[in-house]
C-alpha atoms as a PDB file:
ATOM      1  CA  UNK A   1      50.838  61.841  63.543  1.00  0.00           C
ATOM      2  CA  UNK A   2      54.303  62.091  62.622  1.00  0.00           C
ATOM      3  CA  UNK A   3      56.363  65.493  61.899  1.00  0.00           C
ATOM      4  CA  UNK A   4      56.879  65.971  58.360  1.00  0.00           C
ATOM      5  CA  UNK A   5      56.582  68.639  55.674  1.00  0.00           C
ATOM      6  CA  UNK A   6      53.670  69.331  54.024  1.00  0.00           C
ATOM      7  CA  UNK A   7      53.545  70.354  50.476  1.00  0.00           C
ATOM      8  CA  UNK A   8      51.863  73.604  51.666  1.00  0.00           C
ATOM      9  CA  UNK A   9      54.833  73.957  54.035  1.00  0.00           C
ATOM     10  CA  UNK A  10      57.643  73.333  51.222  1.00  0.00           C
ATOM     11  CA  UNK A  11      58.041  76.720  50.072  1.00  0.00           C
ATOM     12  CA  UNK A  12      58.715  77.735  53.753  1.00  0.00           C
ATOM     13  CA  UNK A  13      61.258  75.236  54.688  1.00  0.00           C
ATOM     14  CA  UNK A  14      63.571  75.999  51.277  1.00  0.00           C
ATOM     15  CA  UNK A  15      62.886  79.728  51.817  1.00  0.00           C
ATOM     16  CA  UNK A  16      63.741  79.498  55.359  1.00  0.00           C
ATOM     17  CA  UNK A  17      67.045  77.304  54.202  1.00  0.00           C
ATOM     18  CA  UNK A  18      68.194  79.525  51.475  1.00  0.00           C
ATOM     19  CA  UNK A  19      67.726  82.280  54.115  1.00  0.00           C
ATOM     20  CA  UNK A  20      69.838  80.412  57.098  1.00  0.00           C
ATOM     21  CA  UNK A  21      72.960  79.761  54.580  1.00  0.00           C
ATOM     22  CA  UNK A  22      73.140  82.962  52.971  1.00  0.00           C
ATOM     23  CA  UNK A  23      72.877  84.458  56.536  1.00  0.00           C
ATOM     24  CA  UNK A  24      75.029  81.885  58.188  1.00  0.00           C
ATOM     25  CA  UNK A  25      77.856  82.473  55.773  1.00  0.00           C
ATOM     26  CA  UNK A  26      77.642  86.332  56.406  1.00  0.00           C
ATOM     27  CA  UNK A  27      77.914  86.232  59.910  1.00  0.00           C
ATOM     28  CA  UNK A  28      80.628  83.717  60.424  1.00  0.00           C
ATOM     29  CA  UNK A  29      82.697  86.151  58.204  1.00  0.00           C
ATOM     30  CA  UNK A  30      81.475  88.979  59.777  1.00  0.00           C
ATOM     31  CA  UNK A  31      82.746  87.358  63.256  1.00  0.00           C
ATOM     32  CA  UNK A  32      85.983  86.374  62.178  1.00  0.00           C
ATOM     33  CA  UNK A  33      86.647  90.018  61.140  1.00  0.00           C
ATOM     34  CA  UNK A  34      86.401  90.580  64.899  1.00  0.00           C
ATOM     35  CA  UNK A  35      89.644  91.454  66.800  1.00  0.00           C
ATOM     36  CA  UNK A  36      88.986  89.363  70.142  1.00  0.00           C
ATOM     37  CA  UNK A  37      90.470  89.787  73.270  1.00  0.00           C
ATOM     38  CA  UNK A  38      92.997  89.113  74.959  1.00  0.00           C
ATOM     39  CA  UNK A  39      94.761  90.267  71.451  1.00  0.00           C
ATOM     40  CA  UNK A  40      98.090  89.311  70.765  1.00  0.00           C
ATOM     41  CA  UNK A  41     100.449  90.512  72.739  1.00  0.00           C
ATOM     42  CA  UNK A  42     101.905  86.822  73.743  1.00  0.00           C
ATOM     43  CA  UNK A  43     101.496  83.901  71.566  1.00  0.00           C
ATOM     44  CA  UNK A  44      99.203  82.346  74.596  1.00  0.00           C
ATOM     45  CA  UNK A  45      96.733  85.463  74.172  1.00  0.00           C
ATOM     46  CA  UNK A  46      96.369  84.937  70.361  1.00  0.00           C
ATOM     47  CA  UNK A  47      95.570  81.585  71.147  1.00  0.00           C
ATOM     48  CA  UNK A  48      93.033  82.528  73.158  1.00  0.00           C
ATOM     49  CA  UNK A  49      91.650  84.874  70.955  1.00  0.00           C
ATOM     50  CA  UNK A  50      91.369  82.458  68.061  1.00  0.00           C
ATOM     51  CA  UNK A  51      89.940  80.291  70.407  1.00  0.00           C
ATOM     52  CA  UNK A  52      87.264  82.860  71.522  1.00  0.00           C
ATOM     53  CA  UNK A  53      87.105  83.271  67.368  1.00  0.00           C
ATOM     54  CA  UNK A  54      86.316  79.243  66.503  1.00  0.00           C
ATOM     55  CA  UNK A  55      83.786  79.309  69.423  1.00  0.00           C
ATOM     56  CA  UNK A  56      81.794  82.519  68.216  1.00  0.00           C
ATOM     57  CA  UNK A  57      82.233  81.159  64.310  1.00  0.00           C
ATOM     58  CA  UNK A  58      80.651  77.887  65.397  1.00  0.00           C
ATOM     59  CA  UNK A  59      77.567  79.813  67.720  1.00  0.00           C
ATOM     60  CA  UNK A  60      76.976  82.337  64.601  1.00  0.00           C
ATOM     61  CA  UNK A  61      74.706  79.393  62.565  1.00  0.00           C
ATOM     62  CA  UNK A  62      72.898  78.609  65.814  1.00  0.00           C
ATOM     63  CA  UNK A  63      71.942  82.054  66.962  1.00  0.00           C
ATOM     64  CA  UNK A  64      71.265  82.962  63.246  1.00  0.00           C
ATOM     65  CA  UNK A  65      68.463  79.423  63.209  1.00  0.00           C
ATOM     66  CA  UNK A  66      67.081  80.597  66.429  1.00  0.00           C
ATOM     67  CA  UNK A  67      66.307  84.262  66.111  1.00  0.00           C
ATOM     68  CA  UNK A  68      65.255  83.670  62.375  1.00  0.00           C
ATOM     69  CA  UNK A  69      62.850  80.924  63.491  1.00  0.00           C
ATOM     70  CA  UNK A  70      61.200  82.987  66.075  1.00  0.00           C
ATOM     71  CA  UNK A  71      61.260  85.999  63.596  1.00  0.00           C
ATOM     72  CA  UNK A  72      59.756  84.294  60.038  1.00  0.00           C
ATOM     73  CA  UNK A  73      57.034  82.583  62.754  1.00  0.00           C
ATOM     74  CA  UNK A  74      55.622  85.688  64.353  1.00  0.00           C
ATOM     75  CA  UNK A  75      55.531  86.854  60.574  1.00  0.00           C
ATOM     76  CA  UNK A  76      53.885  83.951  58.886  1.00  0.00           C
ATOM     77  CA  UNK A  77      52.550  81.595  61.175  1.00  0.00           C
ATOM     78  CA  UNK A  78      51.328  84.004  63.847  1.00  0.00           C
ATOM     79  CA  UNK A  79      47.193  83.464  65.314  1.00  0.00           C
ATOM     80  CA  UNK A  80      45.061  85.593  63.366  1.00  0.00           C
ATOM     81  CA  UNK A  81      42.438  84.886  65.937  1.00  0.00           C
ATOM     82  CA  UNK A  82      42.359  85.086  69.777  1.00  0.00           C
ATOM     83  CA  UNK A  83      41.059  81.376  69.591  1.00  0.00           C
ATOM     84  CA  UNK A  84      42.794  78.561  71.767  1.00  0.00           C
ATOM     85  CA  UNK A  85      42.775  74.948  69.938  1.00  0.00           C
ATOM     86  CA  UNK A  86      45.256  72.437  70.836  1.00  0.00           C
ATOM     87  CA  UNK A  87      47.241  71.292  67.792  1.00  0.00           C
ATOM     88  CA  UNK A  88      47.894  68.118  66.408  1.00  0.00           C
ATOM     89  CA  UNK A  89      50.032  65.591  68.006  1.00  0.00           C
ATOM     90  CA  UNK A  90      53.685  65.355  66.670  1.00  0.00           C
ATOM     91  CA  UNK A  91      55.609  62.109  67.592  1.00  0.00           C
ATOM     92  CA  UNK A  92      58.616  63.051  65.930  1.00  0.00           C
ATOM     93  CA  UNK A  93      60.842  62.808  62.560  1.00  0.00           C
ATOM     94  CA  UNK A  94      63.666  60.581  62.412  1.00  0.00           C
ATOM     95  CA  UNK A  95      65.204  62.317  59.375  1.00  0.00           C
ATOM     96  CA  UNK A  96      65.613  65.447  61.835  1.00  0.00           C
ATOM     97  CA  UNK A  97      66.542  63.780  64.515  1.00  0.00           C
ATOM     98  CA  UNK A  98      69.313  61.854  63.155  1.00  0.00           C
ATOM     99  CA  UNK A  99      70.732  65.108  61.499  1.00  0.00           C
ATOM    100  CA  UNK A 100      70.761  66.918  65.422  1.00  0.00           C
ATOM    101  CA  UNK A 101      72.189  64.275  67.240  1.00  0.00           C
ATOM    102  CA  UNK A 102      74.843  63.708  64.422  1.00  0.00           C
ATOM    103  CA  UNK A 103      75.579  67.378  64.029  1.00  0.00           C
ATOM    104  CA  UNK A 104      75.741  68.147  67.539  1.00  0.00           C
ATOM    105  CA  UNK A 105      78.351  64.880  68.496  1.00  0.00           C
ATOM    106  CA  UNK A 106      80.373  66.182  65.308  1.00  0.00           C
ATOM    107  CA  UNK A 107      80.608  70.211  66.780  1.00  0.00           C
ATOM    108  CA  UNK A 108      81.245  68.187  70.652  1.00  0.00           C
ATOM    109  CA  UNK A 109      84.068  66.111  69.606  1.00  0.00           C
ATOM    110  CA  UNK A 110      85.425  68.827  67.412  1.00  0.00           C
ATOM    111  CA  UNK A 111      85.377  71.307  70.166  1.00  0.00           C
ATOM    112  CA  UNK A 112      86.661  67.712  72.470  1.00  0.00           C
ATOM    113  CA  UNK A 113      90.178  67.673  69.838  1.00  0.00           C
ATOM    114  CA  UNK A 114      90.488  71.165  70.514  1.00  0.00           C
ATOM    115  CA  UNK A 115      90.643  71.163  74.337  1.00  0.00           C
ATOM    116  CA  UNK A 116      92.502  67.863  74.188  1.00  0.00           C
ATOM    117  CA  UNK A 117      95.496  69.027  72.298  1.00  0.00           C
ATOM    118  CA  UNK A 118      95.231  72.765  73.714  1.00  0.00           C
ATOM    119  CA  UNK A 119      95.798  71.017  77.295  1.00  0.00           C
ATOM    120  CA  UNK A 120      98.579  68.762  75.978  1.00  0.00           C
ATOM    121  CA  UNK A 121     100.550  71.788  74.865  1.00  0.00           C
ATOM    122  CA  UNK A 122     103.050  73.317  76.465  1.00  0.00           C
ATOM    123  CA  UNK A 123     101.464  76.479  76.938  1.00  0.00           C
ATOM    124  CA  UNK A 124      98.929  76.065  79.424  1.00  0.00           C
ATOM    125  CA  UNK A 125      99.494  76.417  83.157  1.00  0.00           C
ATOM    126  CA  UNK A 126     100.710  74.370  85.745  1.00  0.00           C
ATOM    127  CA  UNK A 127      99.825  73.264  89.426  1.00  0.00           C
ATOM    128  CA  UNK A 128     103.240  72.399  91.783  1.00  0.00           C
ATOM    129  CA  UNK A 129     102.159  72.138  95.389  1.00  0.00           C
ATOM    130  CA  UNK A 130     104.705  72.487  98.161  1.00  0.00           C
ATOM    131  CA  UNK A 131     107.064  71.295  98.350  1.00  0.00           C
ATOM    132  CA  UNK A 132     107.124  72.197  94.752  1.00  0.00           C
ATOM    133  CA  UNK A 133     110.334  72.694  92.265  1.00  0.00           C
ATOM    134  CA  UNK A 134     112.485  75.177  93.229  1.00  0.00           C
ATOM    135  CA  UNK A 135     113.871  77.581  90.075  1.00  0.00           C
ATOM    136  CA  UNK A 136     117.126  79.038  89.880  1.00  0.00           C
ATOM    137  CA  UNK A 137     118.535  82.028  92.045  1.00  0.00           C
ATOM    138  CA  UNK A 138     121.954  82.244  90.504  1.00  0.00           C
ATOM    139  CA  UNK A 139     123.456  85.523  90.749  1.00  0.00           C
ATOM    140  CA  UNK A 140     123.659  86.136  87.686  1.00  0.00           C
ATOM    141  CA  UNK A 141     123.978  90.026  86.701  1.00  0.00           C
ATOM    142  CA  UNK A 142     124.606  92.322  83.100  1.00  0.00           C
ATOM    143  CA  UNK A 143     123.004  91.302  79.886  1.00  0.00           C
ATOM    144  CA  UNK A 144     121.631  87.530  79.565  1.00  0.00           C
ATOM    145  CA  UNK A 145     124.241  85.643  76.652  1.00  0.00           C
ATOM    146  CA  UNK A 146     122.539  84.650  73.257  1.00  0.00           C
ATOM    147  CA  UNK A 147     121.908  80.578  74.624  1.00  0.00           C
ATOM    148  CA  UNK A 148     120.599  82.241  77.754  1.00  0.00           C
ATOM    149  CA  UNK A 149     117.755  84.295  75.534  1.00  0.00           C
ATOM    150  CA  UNK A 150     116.723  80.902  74.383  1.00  0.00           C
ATOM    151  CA  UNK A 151     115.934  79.907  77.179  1.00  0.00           C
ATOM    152  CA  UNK A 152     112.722  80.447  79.625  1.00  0.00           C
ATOM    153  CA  UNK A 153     112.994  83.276  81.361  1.00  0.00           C
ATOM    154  CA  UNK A 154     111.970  82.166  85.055  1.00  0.00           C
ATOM    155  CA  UNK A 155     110.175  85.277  87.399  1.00  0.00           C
ATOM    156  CA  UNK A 156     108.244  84.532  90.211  1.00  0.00           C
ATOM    157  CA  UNK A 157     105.003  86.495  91.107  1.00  0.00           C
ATOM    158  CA  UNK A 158     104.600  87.205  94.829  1.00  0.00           C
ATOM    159  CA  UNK A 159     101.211  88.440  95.585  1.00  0.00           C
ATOM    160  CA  UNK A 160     100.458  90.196  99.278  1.00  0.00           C
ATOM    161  CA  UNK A 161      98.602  92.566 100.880  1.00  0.00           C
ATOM    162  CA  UNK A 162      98.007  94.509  98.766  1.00  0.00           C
ATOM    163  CA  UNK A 163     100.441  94.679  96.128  1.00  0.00           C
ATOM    164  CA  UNK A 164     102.647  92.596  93.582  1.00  0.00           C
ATOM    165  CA  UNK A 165     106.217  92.199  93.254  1.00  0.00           C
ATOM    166  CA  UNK A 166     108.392  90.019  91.131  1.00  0.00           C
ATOM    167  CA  UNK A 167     111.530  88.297  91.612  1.00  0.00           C
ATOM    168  CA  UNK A 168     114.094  87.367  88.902  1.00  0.00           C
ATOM    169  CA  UNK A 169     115.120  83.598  89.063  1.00  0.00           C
ATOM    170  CA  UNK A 170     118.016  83.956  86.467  1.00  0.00           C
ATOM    171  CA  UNK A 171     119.249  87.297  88.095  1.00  0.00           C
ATOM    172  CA  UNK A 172     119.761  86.954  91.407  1.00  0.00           C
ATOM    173  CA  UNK A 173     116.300  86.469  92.282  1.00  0.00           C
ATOM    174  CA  UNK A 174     116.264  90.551  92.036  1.00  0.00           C
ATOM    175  CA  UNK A 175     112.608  91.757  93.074  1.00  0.00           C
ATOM    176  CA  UNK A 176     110.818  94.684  92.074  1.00  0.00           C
ATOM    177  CA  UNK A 177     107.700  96.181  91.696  1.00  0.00           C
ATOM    178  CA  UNK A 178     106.968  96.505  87.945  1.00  0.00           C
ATOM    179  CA  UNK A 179     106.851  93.588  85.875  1.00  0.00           C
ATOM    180  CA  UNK A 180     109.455  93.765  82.598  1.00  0.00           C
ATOM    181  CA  UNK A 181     109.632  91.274  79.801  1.00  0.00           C
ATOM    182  CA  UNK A 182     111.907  90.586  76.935  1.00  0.00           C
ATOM    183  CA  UNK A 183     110.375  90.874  73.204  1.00  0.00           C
ATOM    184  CA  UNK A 184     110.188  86.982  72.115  1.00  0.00           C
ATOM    185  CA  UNK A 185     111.253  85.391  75.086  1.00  0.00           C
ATOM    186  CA  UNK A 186     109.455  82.384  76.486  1.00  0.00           C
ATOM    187  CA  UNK A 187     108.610  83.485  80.020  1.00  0.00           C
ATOM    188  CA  UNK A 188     107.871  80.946  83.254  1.00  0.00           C
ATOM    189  CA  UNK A 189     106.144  82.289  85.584  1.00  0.00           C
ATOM    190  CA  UNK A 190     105.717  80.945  88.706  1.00  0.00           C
ATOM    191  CA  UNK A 191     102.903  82.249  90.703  1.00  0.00           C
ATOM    192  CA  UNK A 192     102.123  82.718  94.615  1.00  0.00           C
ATOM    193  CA  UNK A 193     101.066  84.475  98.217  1.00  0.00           C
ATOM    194  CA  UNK A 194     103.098  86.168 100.687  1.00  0.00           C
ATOM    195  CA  UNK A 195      99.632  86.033 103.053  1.00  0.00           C
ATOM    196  CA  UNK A 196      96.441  85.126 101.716  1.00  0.00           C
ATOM    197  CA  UNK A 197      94.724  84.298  98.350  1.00  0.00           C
ATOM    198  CA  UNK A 198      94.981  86.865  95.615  1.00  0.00           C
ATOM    199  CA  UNK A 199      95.060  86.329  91.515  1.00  0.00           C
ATOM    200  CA  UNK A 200      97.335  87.379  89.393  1.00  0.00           C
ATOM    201  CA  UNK A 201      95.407  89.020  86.238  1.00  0.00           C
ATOM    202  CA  UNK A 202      97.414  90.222  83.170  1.00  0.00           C
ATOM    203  CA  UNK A 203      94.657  90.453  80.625  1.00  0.00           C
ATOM    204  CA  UNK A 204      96.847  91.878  77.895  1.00  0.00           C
ATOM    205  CA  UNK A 205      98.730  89.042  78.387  1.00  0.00           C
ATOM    206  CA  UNK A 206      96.109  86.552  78.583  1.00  0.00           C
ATOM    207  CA  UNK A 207      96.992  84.869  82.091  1.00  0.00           C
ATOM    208  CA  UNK A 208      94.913  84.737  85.136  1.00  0.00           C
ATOM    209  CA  UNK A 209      96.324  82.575  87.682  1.00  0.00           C
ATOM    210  CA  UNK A 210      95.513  81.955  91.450  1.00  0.00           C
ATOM    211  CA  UNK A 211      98.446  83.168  93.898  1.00  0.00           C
ATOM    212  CA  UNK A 212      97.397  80.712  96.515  1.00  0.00           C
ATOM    213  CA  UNK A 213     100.370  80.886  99.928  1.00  0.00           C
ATOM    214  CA  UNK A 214     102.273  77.235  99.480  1.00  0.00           C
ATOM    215  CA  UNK A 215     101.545  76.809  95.756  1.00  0.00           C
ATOM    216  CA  UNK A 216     103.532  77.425  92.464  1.00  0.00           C
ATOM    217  CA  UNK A 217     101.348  78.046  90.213  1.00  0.00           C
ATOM    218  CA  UNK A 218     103.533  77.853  87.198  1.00  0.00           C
ATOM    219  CA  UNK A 219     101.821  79.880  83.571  1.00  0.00           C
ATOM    220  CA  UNK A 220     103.949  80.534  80.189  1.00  0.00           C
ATOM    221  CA  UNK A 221     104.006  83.775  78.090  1.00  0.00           C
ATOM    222  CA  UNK A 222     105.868  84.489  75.020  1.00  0.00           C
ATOM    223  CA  UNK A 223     105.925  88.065  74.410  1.00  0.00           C
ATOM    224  CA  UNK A 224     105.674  88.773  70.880  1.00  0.00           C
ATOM    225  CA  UNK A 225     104.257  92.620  70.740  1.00  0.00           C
ATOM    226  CA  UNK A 226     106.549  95.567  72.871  1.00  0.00           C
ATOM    227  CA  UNK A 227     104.348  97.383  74.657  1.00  0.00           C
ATOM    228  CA  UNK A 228     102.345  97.951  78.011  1.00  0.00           C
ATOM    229  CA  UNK A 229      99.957  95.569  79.863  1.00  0.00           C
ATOM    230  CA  UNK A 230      98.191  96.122  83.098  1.00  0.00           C
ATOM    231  CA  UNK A 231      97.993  93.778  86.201  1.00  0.00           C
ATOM    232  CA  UNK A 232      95.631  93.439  88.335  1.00  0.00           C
ATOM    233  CA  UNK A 233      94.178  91.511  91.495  1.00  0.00           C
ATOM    234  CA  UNK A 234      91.040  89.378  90.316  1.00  0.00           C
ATOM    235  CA  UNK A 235      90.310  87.888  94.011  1.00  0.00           C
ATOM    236  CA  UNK A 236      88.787  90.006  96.648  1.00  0.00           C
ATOM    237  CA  UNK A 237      91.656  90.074  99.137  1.00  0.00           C
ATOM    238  CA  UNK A 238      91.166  92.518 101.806  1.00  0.00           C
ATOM    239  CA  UNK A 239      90.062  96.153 102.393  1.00  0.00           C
ATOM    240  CA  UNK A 240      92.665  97.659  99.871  1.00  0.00           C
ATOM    241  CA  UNK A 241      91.897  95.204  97.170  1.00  0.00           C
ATOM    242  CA  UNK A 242      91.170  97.790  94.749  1.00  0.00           C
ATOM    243  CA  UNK A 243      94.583  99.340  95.208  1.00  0.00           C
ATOM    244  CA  UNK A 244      96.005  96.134  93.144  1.00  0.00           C
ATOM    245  CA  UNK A 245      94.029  97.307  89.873  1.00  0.00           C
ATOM    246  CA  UNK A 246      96.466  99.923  88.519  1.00  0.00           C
ATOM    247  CA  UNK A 247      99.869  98.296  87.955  1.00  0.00           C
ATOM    248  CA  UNK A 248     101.575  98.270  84.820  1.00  0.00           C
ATOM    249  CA  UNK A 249     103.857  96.239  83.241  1.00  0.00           C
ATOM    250  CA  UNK A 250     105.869  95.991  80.199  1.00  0.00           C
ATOM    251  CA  UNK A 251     107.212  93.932  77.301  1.00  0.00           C
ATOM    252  CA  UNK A 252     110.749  95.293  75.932  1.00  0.00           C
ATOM    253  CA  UNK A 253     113.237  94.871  73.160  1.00  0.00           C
ATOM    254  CA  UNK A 254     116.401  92.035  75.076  1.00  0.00           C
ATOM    255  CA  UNK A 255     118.447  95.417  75.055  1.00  0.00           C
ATOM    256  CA  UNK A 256     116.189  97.492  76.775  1.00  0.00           C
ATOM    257  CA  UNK A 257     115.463  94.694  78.895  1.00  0.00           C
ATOM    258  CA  UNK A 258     118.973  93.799  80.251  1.00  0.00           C
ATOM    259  CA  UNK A 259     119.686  97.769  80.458  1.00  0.00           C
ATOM    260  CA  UNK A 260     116.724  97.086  83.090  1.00  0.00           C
ATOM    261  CA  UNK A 261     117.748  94.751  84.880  1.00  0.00           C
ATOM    262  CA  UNK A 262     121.154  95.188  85.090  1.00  0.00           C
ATOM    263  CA  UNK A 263     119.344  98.795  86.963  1.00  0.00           C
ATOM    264  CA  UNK A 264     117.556  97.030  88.917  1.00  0.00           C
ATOM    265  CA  UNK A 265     120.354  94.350  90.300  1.00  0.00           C
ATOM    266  CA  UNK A 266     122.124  97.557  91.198  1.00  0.00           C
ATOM    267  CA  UNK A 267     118.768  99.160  93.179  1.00  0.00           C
ATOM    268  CA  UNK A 268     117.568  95.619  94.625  1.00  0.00           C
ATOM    269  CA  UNK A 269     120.834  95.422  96.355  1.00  0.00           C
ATOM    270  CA  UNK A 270     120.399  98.352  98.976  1.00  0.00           C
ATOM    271  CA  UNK A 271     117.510  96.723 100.276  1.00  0.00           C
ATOM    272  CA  UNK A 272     117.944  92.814  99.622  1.00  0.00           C
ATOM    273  CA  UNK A 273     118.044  92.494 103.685  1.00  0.00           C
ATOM    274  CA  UNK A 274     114.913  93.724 103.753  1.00  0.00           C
ATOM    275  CA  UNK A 275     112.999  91.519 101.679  1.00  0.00           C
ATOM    276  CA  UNK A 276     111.872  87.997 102.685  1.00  0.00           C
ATOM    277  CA  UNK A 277     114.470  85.283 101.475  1.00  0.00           C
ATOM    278  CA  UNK A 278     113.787  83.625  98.653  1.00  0.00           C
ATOM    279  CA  UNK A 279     111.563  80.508  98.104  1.00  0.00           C
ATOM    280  CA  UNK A 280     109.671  78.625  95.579  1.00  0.00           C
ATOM    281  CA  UNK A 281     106.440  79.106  97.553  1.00  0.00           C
ATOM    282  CA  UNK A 282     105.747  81.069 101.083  1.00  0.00           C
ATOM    283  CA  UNK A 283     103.121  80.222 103.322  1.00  0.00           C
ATOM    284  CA  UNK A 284     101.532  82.815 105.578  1.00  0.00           C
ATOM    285  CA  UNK A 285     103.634  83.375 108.831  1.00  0.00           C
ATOM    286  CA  UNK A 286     101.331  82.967 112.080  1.00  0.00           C
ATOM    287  CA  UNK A 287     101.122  86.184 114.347  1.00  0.00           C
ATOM    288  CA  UNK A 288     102.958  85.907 117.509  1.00  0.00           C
ATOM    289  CA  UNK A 289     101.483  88.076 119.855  1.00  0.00           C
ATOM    290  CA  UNK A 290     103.585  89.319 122.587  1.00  0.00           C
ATOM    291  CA  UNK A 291     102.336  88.400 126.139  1.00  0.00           C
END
């Protein structure tokens, strides 16, 4: 016996239709009213969270077919009896089948073209392992010139125990403890470890990226919203982990941005002997112990 619609089963199936459309078309604009995280701080974070947007749009018709199934069957078709009888056999319908395996390779190679061309962009992070590009320490100081604004700002993330600090490429490599960006900027920033592993988690900004000791881990932002963002460590690294949870950094008009900087050249420089030199990458010093 094949599966196919009985006459007595008609008015179901077009009820059940007309239901799934009008429903369908409510809650994929009901989702797209949705504001979804990460926001949009940085272009890469509204990305995301049109991304996260497509995805739920796409899930809505599913999830609507599945629950109303369930729902209109425990209404209509539910046992009236406690009587156990096997049904009939069903050895399928090739109509329906066709139509799943069709609209399902349609939504995969859709959601395929998406990935592909998000990945080829130049947005998404990047892997250098040691010995990886090195970015530019110039010593730079003052305001950055109008070609320099157009330019990728480069700041390197140093994770360690149990805090993060970041270093200015085009400034000197001048390190401090707050992170600062400039309003519509592209940023680059390149990611790593003092000691062990840690991740770098700026949610508002939509980057999470391993800090790994010997790896640049390179990620872009482009700030295009002033205001705060919190960072955060997103890898169990140690006893004081939870310490790493409550920094906060922010994104700045240029001017209030180079008035920054130019504060913290003049601050970084009582203490640049104390600081590690600068590199690329670190990797974890061994302990010498003293005999």
């Amino acid at each position: 016996m094949s599966l196919r619609i009985e006459p007595a089963d008609r008015p179901h199936a077009i009820r059940l239709l007309v239901m799934w459309v009008i429903l369908s078309i409510i809650g994929i604009i009901a989702v797209l009213q949705i504001h979804y995280p990460p926001y949009d701080q940085t272009i890469q974070g509204e990305d995301q969270s049109k991304t996260l947007a497509l995805l739920t749009a796409m899930a809505t018709p599913v999830f609507i077919g599945v629950v109303m199934m369930v729902i209109y069957s425990a209404i209509y078709f539910r046992r009236a009896t406690a009587e156990l009888v096997d049904g009939p056999p069903m050895l399928g319908n090739t109509p329906v089948q066709v139509a799943w395996i069709g609209i399902s390779a349609i939504a995969v190679l859709f959601l395929a073209f998406v990935g592909v061309t998000t990945l080829a962009s130049d947005n998404v992070a990047k892997l250098v392992n040691a010995p990886g590009r090195s970015i530019n320490t110039g010593g730079q100081t003052g305001s950055a010139t109008a070609a320099e604004r157009g330019k990728e700002l480069q700041v390197q993330v140093v994770a360690q125990q149990w805090y993060f600090t970041y270093r200015y490429a085009d400034y000197g490599g001048v390190e401090t403890t707050h992170l600062y960006l400039p309003l519509d900027r592209p940023v680059e920033l390149h990611v790593t470890s003092l000691d062990i592993i840690h991740s770098f988690w700026a949610y508002e900004l939509g980057v999470k990226a391993d800090a790994n000791p010997g790896v640049d881990n390179v990620f872009h932002v482009t700030p295009q919203k002033t205001g705060s963002f919190t960072v955060r460590c997103a890898e169990l690294c140690g006893l004081w982990h939870g310490q790493m949870s409550d920094t906060e950094g922010k994104v700045v008009s240029q001017s209030d941005f180079d008035t920054w900087i130019a504060q913290q050249q003049q601050d970084y420089a009582v203490i640049q002997k104390a600081v590690p030199s600068y590199a690329p990458f670190y990797f974890p010093e061994p302990t010498v112990k003293g005999s």
